[in-house]
Protein backbone atom coordinates (compact mmCIF):
# COMPACT_ATOMS: atom_id res chain seq x y z
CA UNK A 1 -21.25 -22.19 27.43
CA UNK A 2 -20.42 -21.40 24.11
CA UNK A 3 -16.12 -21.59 22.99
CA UNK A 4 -14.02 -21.27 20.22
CA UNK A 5 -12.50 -24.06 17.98
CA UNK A 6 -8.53 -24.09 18.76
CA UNK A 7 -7.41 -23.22 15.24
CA UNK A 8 -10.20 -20.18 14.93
CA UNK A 9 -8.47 -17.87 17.17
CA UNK A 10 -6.17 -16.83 14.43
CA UNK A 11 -9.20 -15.46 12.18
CA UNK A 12 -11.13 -14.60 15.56
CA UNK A 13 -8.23 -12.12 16.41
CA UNK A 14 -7.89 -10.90 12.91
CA UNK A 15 -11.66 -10.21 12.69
CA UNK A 16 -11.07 -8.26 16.03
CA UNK A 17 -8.73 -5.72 14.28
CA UNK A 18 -6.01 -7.16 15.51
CA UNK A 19 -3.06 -8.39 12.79
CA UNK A 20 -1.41 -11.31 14.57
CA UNK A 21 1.57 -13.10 12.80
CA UNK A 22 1.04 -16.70 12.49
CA UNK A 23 4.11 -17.27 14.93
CA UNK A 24 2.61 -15.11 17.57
CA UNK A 25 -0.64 -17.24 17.22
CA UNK A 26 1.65 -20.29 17.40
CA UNK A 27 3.10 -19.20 20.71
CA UNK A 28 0.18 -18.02 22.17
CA UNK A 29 -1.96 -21.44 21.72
CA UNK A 30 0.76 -23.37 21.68
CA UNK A 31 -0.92 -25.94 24.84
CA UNK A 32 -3.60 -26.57 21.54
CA UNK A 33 -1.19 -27.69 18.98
CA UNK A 34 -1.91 -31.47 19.34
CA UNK A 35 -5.12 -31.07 20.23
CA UNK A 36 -6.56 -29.02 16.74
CA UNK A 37 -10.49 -30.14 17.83
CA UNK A 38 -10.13 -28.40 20.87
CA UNK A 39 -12.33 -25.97 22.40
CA UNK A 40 -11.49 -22.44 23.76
CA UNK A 41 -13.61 -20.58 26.34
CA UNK A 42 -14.09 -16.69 26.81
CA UNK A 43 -11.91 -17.29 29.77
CA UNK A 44 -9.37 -18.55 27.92
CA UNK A 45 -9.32 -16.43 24.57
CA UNK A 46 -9.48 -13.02 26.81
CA UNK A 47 -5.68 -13.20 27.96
CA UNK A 48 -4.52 -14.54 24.30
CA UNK A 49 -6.34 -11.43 23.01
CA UNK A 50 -4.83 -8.69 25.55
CA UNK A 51 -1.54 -10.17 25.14
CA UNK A 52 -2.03 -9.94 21.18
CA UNK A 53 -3.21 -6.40 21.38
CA UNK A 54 -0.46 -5.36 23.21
CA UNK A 55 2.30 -7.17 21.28
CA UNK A 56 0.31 -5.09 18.28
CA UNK A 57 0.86 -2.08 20.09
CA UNK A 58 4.70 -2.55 19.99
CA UNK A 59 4.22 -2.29 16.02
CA UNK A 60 6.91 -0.48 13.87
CA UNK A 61 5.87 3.10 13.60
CA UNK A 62 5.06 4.40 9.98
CA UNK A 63 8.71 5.92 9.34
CA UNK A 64 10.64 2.83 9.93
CA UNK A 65 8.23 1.60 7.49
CA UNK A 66 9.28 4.04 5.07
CA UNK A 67 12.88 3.55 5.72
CA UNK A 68 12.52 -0.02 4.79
CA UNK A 69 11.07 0.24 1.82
CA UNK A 70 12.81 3.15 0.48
CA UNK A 71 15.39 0.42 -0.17
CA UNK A 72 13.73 -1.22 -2.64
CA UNK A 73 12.86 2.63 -4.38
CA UNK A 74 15.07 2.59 -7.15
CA UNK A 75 14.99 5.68 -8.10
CA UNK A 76 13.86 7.94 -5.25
CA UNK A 77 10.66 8.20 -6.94
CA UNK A 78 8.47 6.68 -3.47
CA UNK A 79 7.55 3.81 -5.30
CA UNK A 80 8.83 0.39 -5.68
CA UNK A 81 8.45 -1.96 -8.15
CA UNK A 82 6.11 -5.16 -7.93
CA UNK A 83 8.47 -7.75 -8.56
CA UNK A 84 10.80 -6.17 -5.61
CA UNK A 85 7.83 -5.72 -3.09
CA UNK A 86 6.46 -9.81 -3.74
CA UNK A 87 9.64 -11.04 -3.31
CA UNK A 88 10.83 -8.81 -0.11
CA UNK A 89 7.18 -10.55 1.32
CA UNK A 90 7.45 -14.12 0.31
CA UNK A 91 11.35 -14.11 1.15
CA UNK A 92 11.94 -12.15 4.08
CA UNK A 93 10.91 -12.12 7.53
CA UNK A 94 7.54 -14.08 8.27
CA UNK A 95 7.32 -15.08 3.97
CA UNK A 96 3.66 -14.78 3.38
CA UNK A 97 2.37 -16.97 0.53
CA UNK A 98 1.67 -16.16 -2.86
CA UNK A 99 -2.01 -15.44 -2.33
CA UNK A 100 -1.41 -13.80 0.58
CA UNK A 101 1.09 -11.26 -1.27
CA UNK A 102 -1.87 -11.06 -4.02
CA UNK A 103 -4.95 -10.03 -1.23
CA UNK A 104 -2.49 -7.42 0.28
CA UNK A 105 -2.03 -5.99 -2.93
CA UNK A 106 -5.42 -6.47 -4.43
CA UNK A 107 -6.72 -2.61 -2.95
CA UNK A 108 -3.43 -0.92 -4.01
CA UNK A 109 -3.09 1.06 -6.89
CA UNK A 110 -0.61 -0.26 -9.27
CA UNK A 111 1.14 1.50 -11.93
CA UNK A 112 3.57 0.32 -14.69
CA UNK A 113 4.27 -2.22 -11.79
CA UNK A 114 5.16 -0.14 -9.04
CA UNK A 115 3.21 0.53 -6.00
CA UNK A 116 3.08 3.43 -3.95
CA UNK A 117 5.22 3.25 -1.05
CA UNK A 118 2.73 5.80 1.36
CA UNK A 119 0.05 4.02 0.06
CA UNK A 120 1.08 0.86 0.96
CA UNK A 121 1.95 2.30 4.03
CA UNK A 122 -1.32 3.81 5.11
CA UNK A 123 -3.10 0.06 4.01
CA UNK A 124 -0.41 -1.48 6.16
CA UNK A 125 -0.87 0.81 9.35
CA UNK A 126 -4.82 1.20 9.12
């Protein structure tokens, strides 16, 4: 019987299609966190995985997305400037790291330092 290593899932769900914050992951193998060599079984990962899914499912819709972020458009232009956008996602919320910020932002089109706030959108919700 073949099983997953404990601290895999998060990557395991992620290569699923699913986009689990770390502090979901944290609750949901929380009877692992002092045991990081531990193994997890099919039977095991299956209700971590439907439970993921369907917190996923209860994922802002595009608008409030838009709403957000229209915040941080200065101008009313739909874009928002770089500086604005890495801080609001290494400061707010669950803060992503640095290179985190940099491999969201990596297939976005960039200009003069502002990004596209329906582009980043659409990446965000695809």
């Amino acid at each position: 019987m073949s099983a997953l290593c404990s601290t895999a899932i998060g990557d395991c769900l992620r290569s699923l299609d699913l986009v689990p914050t770390e502090g979901l992951i944290e609750r949901m193998t929380q009877q692992w966190k002092d045991k990081p060599e531990a193994r997890v079984s099919i039977e095991e990962f299956l209700p971590i995985f439907k439970n993921v899914k369907k917190e996923a499912s209860k994922q802002l819709p595009p608008e409030q997305f838009q709403n957000l972020l229209s915040h941080f458009d200065r101008d009313g232009s739909g874009v928002v400037m770089l500086p604005d956008l890495r801080y609001m996602l290494q400061n707010s919320g669950e803060r992503m790291s640095g290179k985190d910020v940099d491999n969201l932002l990596r297939d976005l089109e960039i200009v003069e330092g502002k990004v596209s706030i329906n582009e980043l959108i659409n990446m965000i919700m695809s």
